[in-house]
Protein backbone atom coordinates (compact mmCIF):
# COMPACT_ATOMS: atom_id res chain seq x y z
CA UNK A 1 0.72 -31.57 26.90
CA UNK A 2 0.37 -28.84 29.70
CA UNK A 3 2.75 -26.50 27.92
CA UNK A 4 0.38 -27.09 24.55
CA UNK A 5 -2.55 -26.29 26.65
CA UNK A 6 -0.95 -23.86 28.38
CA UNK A 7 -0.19 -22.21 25.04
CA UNK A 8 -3.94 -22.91 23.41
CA UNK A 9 -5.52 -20.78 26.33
CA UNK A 10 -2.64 -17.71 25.96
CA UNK A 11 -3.62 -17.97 21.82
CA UNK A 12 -7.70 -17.66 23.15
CA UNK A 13 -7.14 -14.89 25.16
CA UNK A 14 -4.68 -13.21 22.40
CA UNK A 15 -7.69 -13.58 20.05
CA UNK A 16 -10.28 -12.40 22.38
CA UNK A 17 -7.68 -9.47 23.19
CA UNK A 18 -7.13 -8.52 19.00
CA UNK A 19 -10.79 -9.01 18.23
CA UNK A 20 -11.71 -6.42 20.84
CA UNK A 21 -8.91 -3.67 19.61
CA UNK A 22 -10.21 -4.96 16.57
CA UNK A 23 -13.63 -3.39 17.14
CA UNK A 24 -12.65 -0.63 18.98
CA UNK A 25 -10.12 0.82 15.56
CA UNK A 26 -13.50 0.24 13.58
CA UNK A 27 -15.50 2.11 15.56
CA UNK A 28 -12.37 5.29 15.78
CA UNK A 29 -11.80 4.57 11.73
CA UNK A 30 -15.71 4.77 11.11
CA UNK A 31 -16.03 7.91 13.01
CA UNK A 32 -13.22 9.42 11.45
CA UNK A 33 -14.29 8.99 7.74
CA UNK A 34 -17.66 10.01 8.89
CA UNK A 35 -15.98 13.47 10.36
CA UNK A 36 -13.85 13.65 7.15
CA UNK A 37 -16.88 13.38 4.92
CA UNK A 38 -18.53 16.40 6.64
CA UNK A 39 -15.55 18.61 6.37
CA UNK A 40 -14.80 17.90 2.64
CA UNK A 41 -18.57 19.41 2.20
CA UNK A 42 -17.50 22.13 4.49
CA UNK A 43 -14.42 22.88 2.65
CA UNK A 44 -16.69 22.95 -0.83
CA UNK A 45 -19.02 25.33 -0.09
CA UNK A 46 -16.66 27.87 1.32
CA UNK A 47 -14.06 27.26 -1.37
CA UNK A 48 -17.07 28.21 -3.62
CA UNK A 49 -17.33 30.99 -1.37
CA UNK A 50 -13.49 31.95 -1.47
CA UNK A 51 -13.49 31.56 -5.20
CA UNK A 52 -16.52 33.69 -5.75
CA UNK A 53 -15.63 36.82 -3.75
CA UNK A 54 -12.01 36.78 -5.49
CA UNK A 55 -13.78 36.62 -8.53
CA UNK A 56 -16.13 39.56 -7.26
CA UNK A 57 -12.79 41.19 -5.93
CA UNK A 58 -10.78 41.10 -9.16
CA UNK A 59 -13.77 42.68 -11.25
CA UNK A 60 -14.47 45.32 -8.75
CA UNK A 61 -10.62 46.11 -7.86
CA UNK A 62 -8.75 45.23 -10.86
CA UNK A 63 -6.85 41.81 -10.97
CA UNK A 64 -3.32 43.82 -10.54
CA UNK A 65 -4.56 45.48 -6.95
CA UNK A 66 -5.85 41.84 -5.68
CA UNK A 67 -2.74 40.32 -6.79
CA UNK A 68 -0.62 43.42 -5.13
CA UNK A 69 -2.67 42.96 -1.85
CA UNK A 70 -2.66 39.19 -1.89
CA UNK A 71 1.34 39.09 -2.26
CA UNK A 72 1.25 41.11 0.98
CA UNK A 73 -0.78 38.52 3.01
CA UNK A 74 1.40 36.78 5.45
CA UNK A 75 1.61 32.97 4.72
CA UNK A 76 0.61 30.98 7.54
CA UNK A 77 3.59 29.27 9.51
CA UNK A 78 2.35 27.84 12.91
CA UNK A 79 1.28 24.50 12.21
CA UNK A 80 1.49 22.83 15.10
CA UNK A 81 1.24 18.56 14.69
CA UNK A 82 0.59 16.72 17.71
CA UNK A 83 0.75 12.82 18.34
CA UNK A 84 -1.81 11.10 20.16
CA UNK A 85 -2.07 6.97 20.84
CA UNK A 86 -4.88 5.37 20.55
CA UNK A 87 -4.41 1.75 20.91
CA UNK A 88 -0.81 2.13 20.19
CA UNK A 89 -1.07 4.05 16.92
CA UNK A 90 0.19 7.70 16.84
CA UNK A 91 -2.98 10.03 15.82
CA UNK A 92 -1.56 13.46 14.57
CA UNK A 93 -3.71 16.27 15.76
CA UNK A 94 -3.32 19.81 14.15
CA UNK A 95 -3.82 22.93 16.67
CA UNK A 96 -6.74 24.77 16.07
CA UNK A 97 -5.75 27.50 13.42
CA UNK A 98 -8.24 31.00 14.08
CA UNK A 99 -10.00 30.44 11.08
CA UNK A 100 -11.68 34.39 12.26
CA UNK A 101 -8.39 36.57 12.07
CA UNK A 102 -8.81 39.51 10.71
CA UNK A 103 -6.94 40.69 7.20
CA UNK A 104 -4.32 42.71 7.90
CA UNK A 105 -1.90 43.66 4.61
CA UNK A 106 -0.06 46.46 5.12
CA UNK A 107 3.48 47.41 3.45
CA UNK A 108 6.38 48.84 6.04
CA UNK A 109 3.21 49.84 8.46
CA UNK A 110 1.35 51.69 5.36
CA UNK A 111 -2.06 50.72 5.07
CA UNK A 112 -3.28 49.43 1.87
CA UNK A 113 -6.69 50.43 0.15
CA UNK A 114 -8.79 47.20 0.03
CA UNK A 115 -12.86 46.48 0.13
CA UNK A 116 -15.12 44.26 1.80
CA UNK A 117 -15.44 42.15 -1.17
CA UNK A 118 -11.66 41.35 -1.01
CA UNK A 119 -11.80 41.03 3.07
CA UNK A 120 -14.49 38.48 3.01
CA UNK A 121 -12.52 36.77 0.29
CA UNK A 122 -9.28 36.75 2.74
CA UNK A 123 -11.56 35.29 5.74
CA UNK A 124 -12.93 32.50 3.26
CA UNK A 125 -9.32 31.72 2.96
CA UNK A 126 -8.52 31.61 6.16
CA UNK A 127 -11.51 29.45 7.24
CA UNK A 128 -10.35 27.31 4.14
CA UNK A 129 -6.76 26.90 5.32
CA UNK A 130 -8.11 25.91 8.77
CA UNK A 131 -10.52 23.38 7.61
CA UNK A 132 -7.94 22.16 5.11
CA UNK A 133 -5.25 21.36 7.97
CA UNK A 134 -7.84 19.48 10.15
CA UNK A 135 -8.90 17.79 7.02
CA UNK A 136 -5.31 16.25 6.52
CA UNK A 137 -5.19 15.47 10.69
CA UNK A 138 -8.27 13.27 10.11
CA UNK A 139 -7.19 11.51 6.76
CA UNK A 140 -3.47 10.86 7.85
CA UNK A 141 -5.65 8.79 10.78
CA UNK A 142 -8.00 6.95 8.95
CA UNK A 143 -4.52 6.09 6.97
CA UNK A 144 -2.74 5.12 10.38
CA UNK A 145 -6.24 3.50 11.47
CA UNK A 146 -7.06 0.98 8.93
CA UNK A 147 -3.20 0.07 8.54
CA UNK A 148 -3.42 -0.88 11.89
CA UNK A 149 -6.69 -2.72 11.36
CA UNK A 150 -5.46 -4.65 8.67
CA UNK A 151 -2.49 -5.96 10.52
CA UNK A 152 -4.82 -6.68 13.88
CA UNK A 153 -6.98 -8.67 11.21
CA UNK A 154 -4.18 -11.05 10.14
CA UNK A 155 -2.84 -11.70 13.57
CA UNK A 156 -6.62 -12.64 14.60
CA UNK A 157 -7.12 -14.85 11.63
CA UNK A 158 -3.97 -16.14 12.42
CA UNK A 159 -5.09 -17.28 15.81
CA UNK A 160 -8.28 -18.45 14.94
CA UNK A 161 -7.31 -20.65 11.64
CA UNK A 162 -4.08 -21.67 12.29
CA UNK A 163 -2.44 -21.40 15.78
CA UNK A 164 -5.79 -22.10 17.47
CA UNK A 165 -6.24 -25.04 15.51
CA UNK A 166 -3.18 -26.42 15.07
CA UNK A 167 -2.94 -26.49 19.41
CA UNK A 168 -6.22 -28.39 19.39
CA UNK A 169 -5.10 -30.79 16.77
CA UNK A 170 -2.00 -31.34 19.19
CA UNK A 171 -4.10 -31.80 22.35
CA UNK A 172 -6.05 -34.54 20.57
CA UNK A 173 -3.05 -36.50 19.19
CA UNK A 174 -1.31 -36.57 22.56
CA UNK A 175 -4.35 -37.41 24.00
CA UNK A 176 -5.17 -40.31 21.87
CA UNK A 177 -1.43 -41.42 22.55
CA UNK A 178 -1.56 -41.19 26.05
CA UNK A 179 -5.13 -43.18 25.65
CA UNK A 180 -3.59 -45.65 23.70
CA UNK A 181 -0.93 -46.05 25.85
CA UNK A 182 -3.04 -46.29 28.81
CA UNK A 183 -5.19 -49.26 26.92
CA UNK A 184 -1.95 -51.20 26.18
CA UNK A 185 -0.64 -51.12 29.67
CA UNK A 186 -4.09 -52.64 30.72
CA UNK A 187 -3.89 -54.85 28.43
CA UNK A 188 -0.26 -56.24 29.19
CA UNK A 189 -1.36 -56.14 33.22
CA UNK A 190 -4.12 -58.58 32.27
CA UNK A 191 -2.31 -60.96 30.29
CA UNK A 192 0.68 -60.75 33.33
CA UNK A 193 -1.94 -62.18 36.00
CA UNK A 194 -3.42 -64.48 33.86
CA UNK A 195 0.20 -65.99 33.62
């Protein structure tokens, strides 16, 4: 019986122990999607933004010249992923691109002829690619997040419909044996001095 209620107060504090992660992946998964949310209208308005200058770009330069100039833009290759734990779960984080840096095209050191309309376009981009990377950091955690929170779940409902009262049920069988028991051993010492 000790070992059962040894076992029933480990499966309590297990419970009390899950519930509390439980809250505290919540609270990281809540603000998460909140963050997300507010960067997906970020990355709208300046897509519109990106979209609308190259369309200002290819009527004022020619679509040939913007695609020309746009072939020479380096692609971006330093994506850097982090992991971080939080509660045990590896959170990626993306280093910060500069979403500021300024266009630079140029072909074996030759500058190219380009215009504002076209340069704005390129930062748009480049704000766009930033927001875009920390965009997929924060939805490959709310992924990783509520995985997590759905297994924490089960364990806890484990505990608290089955394990927790499966224990108690035990305590109270054993304890109605051993009271049983008990009564029957009183009884038999009365009817042995009554003899």
């Amino acid at each position: 019986m000790t070992r059962i209620q040894s076992a029933l107060k480990l499966a309590r504090r297990g419970h009390g122990l899950l519930e509390q992660k439980r809250k505290i992946l919540m609270s990281e998964l809540m603000g998460r999607v909140k963050e997300a949310k507010e960067i997906q209208d970020g990355i709208r308005s300046v897509f519109e933004e990106a979209y609308f200058g190259l369309q200002m770009a290819n009527i004022a330069m020619g679509i040939k010249s913007v695609e020309r100039i746009a072939l020479l833009v380096p692609e971006e290759e330093r994506f850097i992923v982090r992991l971080r734990s939080i509660m045990g779960i590896d959170i990626p984080e993306v280093d910060k691109l500069d979403p500021d840096l300024s266009p630079v095209y140029s072909l074996g050191g030759m500058a190219i002829d380009s215009s504002s309309v076209l340069d704005n376009c390129y930062v748009n981009a480049r704000r766009l690619v930033s927001m875009i990377a920390r965009l997929a950091e924060i939805e490959t955690s709310v992924y990783r997040l509520a995985i997590q929170i759905r297994k924490t779940l089960r364990r806890v409902n484990a505990l608290e419909k089955v394990v927790i009262p499966r224990s108690e049920q035990q305590i109270k069988l054993i304890a109605s044996a051993l009271d049983e028991n008990e009564r029957e051993d009183l009884t038999r010492i009365k009817l042995s001095r009554k003899e």
